[in-house]
C-alpha atoms as a PDB file:
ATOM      1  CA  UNK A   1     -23.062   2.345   2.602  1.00  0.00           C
ATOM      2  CA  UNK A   2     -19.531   3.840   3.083  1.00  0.00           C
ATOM      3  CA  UNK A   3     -18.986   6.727   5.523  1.00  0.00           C
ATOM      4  CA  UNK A   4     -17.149   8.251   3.340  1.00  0.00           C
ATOM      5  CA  UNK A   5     -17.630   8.574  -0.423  1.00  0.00           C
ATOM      6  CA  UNK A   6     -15.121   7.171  -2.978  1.00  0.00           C
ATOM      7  CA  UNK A   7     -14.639  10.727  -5.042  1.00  0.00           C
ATOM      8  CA  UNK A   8     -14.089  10.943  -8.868  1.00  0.00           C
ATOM      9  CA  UNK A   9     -11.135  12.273  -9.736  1.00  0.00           C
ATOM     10  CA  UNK A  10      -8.924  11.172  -6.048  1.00  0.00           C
ATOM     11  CA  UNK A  11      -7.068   8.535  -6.057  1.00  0.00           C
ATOM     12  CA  UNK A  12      -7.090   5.820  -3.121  1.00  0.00           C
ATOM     13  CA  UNK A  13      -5.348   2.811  -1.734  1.00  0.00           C
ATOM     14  CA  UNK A  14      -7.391  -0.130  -1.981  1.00  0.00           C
ATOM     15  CA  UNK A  15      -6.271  -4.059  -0.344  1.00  0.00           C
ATOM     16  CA  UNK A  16      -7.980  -7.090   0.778  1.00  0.00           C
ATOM     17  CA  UNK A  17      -7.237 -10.480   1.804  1.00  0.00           C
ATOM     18  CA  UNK A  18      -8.544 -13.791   1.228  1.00  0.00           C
ATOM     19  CA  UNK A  19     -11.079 -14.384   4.374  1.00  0.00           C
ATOM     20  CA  UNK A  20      -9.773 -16.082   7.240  1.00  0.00           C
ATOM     21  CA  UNK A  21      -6.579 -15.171   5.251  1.00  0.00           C
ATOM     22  CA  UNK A  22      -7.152 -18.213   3.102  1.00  0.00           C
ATOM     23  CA  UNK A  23      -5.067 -18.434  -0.157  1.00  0.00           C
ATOM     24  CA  UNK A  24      -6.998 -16.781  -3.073  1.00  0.00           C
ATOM     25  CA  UNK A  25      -5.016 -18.772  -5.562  1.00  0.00           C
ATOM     26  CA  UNK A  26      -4.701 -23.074  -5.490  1.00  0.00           C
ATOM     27  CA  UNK A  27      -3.022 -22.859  -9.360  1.00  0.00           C
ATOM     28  CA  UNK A  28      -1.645 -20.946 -11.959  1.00  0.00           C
ATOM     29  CA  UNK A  29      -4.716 -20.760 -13.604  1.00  0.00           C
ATOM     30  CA  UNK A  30      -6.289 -18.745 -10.932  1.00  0.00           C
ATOM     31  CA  UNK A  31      -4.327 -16.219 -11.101  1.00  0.00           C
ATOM     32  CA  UNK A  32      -4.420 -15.618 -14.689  1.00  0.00           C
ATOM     33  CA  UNK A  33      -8.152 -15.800 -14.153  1.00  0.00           C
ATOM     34  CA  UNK A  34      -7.978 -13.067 -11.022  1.00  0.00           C
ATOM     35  CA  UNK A  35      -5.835 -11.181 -13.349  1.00  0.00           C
ATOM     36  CA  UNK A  36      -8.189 -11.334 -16.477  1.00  0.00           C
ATOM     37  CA  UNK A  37     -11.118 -10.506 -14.091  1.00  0.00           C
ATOM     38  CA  UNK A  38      -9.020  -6.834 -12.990  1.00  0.00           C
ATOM     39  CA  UNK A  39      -8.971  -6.296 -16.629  1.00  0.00           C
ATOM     40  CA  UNK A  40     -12.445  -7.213 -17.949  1.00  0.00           C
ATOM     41  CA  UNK A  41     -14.451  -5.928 -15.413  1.00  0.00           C
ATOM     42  CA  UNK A  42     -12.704  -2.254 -15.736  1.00  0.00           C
ATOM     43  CA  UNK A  43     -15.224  -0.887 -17.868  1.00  0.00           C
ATOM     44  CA  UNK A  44     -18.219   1.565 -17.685  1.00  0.00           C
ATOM     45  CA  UNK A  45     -20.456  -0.984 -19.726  1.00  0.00           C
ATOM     46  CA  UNK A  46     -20.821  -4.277 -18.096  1.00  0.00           C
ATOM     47  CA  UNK A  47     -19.590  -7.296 -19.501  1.00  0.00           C
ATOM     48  CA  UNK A  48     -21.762  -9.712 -17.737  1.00  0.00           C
ATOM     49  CA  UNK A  49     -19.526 -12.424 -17.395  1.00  0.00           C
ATOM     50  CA  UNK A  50     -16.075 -13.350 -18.351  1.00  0.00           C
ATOM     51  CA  UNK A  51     -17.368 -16.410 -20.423  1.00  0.00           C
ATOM     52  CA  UNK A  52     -20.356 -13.965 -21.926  1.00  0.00           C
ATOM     53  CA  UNK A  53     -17.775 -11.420 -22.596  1.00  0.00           C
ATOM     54  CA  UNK A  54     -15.157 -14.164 -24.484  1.00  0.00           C
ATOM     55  CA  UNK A  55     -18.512 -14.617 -26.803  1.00  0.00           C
ATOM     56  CA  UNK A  56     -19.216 -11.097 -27.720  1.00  0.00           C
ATOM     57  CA  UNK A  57     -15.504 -10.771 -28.444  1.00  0.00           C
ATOM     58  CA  UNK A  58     -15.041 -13.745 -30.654  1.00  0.00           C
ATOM     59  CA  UNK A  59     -18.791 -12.605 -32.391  1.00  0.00           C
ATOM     60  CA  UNK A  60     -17.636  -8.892 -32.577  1.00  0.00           C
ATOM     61  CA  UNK A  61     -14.029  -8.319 -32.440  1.00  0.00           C
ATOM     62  CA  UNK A  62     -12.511  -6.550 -29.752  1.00  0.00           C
ATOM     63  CA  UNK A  63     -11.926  -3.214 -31.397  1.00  0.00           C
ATOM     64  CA  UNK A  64     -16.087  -2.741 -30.807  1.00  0.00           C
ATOM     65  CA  UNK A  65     -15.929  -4.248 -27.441  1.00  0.00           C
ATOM     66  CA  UNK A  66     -13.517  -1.158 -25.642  1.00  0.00           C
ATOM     67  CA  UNK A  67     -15.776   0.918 -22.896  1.00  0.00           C
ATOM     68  CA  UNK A  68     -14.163   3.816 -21.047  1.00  0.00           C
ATOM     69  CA  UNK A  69     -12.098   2.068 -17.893  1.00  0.00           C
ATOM     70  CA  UNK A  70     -13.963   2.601 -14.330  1.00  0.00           C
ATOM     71  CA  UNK A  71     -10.937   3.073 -12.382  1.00  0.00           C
ATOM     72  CA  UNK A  72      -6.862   4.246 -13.723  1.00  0.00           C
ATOM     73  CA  UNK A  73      -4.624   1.667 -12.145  1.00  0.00           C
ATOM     74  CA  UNK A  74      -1.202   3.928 -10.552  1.00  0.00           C
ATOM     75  CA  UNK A  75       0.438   0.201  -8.855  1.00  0.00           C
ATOM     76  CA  UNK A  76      -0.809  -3.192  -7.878  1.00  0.00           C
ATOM     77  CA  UNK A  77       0.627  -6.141  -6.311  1.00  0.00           C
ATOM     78  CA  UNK A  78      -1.396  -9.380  -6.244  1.00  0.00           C
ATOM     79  CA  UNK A  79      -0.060 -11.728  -2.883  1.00  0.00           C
ATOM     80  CA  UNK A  80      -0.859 -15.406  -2.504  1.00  0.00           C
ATOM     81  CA  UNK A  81      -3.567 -13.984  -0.024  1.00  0.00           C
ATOM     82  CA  UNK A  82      -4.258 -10.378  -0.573  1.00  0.00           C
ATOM     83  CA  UNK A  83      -3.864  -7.688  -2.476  1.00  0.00           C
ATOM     84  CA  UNK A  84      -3.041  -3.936  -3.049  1.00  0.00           C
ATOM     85  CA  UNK A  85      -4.291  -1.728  -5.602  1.00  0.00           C
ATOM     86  CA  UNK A  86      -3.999   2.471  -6.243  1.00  0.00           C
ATOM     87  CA  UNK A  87      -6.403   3.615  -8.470  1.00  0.00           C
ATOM     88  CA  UNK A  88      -7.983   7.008  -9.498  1.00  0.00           C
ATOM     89  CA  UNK A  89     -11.478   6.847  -9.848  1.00  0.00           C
ATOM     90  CA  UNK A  90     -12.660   7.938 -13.349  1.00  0.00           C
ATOM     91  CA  UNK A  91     -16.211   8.081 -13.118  1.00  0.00           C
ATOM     92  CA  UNK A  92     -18.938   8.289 -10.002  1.00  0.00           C
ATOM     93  CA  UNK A  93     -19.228   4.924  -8.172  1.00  0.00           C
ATOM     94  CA  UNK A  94     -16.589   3.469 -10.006  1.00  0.00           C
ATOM     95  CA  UNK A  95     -13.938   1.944  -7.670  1.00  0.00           C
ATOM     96  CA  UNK A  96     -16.993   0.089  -5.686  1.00  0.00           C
ATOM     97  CA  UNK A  97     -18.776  -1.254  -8.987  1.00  0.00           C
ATOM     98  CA  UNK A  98     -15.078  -1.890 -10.171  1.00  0.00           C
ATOM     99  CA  UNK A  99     -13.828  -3.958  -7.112  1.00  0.00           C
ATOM    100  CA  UNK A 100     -17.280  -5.516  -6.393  1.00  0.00           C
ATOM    101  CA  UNK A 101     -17.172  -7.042 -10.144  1.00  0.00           C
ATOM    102  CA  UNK A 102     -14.315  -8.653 -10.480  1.00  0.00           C
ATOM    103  CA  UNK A 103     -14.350  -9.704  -6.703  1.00  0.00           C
ATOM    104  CA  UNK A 104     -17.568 -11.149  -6.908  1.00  0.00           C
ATOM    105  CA  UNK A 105     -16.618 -12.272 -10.766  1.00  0.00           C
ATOM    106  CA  UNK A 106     -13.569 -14.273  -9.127  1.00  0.00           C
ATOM    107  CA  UNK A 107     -15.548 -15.709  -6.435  1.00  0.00           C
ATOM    108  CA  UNK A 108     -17.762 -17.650  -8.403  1.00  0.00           C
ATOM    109  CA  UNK A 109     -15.158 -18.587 -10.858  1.00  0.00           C
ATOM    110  CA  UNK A 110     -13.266 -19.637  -7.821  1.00  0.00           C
ATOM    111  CA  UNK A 111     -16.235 -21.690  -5.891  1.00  0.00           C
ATOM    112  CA  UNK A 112     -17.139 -23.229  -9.295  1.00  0.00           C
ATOM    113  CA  UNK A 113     -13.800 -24.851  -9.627  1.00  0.00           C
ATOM    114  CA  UNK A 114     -13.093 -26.175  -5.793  1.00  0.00           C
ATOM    115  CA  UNK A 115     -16.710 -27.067  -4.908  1.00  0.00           C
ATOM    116  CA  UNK A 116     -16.552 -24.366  -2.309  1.00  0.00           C
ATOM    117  CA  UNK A 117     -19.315 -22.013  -1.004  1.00  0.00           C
ATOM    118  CA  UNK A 118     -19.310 -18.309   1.007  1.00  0.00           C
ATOM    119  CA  UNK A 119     -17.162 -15.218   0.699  1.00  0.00           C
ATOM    120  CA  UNK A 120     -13.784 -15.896  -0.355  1.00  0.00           C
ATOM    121  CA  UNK A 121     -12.351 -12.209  -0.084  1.00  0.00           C
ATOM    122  CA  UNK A 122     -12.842 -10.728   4.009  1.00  0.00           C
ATOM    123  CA  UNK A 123     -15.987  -8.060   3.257  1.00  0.00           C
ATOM    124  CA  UNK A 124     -16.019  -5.808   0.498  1.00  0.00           C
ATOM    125  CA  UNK A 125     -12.447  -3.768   0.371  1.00  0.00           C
ATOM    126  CA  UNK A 126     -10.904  -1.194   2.413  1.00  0.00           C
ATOM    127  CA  UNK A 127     -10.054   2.210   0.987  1.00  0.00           C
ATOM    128  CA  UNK A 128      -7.748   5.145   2.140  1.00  0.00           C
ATOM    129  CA  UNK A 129      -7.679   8.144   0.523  1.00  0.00           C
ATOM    130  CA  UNK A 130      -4.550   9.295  -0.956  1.00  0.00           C
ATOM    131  CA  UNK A 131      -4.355  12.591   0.261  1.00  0.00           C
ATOM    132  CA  UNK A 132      -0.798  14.413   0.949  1.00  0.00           C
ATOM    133  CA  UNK A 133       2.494  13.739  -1.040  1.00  0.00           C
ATOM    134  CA  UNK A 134       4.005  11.869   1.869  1.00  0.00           C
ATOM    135  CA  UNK A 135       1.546   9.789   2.274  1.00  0.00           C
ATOM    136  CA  UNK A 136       1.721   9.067  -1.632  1.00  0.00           C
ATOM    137  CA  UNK A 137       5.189   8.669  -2.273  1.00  0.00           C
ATOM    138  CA  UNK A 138       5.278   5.919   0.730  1.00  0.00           C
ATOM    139  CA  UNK A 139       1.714   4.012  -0.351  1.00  0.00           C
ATOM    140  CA  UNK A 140       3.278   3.825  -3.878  1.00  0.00           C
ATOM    141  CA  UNK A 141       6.628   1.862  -2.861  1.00  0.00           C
ATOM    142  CA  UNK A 142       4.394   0.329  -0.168  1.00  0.00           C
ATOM    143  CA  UNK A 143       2.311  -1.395  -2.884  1.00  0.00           C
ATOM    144  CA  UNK A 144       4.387  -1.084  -6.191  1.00  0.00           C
ATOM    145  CA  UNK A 145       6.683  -3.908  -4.363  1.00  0.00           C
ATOM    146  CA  UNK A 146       4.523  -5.134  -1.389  1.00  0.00           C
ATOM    147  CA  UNK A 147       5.753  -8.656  -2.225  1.00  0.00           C
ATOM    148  CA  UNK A 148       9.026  -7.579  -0.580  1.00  0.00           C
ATOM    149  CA  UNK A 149       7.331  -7.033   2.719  1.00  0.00           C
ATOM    150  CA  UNK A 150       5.960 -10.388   3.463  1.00  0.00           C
ATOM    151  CA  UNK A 151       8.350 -13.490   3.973  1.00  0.00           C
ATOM    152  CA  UNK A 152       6.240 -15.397   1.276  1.00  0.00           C
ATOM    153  CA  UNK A 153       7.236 -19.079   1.727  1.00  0.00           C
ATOM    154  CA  UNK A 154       9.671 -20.095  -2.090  1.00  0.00           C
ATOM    155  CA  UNK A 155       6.268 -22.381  -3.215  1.00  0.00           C
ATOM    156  CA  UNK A 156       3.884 -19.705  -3.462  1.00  0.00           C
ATOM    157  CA  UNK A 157       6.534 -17.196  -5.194  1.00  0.00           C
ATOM    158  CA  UNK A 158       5.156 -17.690  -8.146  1.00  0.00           C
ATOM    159  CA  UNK A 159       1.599 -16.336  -7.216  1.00  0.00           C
ATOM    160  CA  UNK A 160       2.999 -13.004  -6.832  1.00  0.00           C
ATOM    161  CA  UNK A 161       2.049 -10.247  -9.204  1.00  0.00           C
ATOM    162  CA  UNK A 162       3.202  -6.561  -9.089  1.00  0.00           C
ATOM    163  CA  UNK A 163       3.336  -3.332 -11.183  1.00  0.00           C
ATOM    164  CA  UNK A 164       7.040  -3.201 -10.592  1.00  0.00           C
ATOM    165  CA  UNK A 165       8.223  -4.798 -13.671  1.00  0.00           C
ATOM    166  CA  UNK A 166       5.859  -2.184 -15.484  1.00  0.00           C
ATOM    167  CA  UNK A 167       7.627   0.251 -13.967  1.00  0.00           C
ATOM    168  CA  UNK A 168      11.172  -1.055 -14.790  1.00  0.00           C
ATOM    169  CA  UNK A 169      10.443  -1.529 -18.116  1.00  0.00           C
ATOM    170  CA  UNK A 170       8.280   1.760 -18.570  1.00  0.00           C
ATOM    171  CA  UNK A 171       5.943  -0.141 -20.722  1.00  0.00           C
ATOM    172  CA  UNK A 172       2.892  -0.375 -19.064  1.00  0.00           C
ATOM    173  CA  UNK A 173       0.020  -2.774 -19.278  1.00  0.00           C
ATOM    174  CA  UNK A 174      -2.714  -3.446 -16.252  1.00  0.00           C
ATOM    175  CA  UNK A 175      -0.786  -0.034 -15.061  1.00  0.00           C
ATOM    176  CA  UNK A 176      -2.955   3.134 -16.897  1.00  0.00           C
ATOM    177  CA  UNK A 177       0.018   4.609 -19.335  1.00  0.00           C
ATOM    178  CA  UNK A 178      -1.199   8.069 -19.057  1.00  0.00           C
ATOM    179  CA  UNK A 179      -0.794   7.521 -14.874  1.00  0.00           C
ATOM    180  CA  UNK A 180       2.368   5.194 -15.000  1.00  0.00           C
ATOM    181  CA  UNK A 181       4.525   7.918 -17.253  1.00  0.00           C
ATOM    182  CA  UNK A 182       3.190  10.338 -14.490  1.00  0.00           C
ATOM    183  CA  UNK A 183       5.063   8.630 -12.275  1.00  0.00           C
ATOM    184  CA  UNK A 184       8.197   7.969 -13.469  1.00  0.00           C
ATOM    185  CA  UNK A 185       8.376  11.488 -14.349  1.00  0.00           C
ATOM    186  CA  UNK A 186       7.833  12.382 -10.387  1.00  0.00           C
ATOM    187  CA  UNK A 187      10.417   9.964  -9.410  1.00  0.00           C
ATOM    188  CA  UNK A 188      12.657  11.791 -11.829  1.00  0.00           C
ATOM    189  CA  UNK A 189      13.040   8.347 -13.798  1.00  0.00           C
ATOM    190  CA  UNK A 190      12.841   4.476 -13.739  1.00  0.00           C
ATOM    191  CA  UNK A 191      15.874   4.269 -11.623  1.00  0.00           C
ATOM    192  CA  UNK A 192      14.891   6.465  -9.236  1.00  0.00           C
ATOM    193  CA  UNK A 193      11.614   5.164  -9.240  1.00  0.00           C
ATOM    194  CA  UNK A 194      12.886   1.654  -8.225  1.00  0.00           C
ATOM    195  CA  UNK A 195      15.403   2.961  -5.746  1.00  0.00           C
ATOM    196  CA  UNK A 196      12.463   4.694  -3.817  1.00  0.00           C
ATOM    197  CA  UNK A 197      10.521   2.140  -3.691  1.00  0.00           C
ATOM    198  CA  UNK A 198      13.448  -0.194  -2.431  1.00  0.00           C
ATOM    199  CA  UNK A 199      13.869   2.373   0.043  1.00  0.00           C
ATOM    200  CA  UNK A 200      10.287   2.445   1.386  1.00  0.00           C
ATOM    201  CA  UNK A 201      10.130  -1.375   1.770  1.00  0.00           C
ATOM    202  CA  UNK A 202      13.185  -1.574   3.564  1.00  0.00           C
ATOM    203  CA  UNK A 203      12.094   1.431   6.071  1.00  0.00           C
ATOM    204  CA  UNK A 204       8.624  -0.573   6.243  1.00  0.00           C
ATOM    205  CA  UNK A 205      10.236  -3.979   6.933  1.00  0.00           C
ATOM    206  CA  UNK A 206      12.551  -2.268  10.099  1.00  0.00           C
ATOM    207  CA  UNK A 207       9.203  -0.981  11.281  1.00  0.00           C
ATOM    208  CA  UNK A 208       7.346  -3.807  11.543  1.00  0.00           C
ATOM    209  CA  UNK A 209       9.907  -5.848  12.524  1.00  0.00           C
ATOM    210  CA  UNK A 210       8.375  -8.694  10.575  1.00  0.00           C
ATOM    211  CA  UNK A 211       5.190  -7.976  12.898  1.00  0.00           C
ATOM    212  CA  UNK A 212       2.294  -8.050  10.456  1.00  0.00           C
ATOM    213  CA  UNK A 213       1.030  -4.213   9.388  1.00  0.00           C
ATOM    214  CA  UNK A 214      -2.346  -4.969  10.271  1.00  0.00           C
ATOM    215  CA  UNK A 215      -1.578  -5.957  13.903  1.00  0.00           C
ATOM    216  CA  UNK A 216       0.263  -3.154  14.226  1.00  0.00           C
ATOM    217  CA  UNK A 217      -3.374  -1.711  12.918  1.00  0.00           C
ATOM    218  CA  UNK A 218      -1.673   0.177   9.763  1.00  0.00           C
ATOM    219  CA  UNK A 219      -1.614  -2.118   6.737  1.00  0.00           C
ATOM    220  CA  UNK A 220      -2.186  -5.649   5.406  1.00  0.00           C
END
């Protein structure tokens, strides 16, 4: 049980890391797969599983397989070991049934494929409540271009996966539309947008002094 409950309607940082800050991702297919699970499992209705859902799709069509979306994703980034997500919640219980899906949908995918058993993300998520401008404008650089935060070694570059290009382009995909034009208009526009978020990583990276967030006990 969570102290405090996840409300409908807020909007919330969420992040985790692999456990013992293992990798998450061995190959490109994982990724795609970790990505297809944040997609798949957003939906009121359950889909089972990914392979389940695939059948009722191909049996169906997937203009009778749409369910109204758990969760509205605002910015993501995807890390070789963690990641960060902010997301409204859209219905009650959403964001846990949401992150505990695809988490535990990935997991087993994941343990499948290496012969592996256990936890592969560190406990279920952590959540902070988005709950003053401040604090929003600096989460949303924060995550929209985490990536630029952490020295991530050239081999693993291609692992990354972030909302930013959504943002630059203004055509959004895993990003909710309705939340992502919200945005930009905020920012006052895509350039502004990026050169905000620029800003914030740069401020974040002097602070830390390329000491981790978390031991600093702030953020992954």
């Amino acid at each position: 049980m969570r102290k405090e409950p996840l409300v409908t309607g807020e909007s919330y940082h969420i992040y985790n890391r692999g456990v013992d800050k293992r990798d998450i991702f061995v190959d490109a297919k994982d990724l795609e797969r970790f990505k297809e699970s944040i997609r798949q499992f957003n939906q009121v209705d359950g889909i089972g599983s990914l392979e389940m859902h695939h059948k009722q799709v191909r049996a169906l069509g997937s203009h009778q397989m749409s369910s109204k979306p758990l969760v509205a994703i605002i910015a993501f980034c995807i890390n070789p070991n963690h990641f960060h997500l902010i997301i409204k919640q859209l219905v009650d219980g959403g964001i846990a049934k949401f992150l505990q899906k695809f988490q535990a949908g990935y997991t087993y995918y994941f343990n499948q494929k290496y012969e592996r058993t256990g936890s592969l993300f560190q406990g279920t998520f952590k959540s902070k409540l988005i709950d003053d401008d401040d604090y929003s404008r600096k989460i949303f650089g924060y995550t929209n271009m985490n990536y630029l935060v952490h020295d991530i070694p050239e081999n693993k570059l291609h692992f990354i996966f972030a909302s930013d290009k959504e943002y630059e382009r203004g055509s959004f995909d895993f990003v909710s539309k309705v939340e992502g034009q919200e945005m930009i208009k905020i920012f006052g526009g895509k350039e502004s947008l990026k050169t905000h978020c620029r800003e914030i990583i740069s401020i974040i990276r002097d602070e830390r002094n390329k000491i981790s967030l978390e031991e600093l006990g702030e953020l992954p």
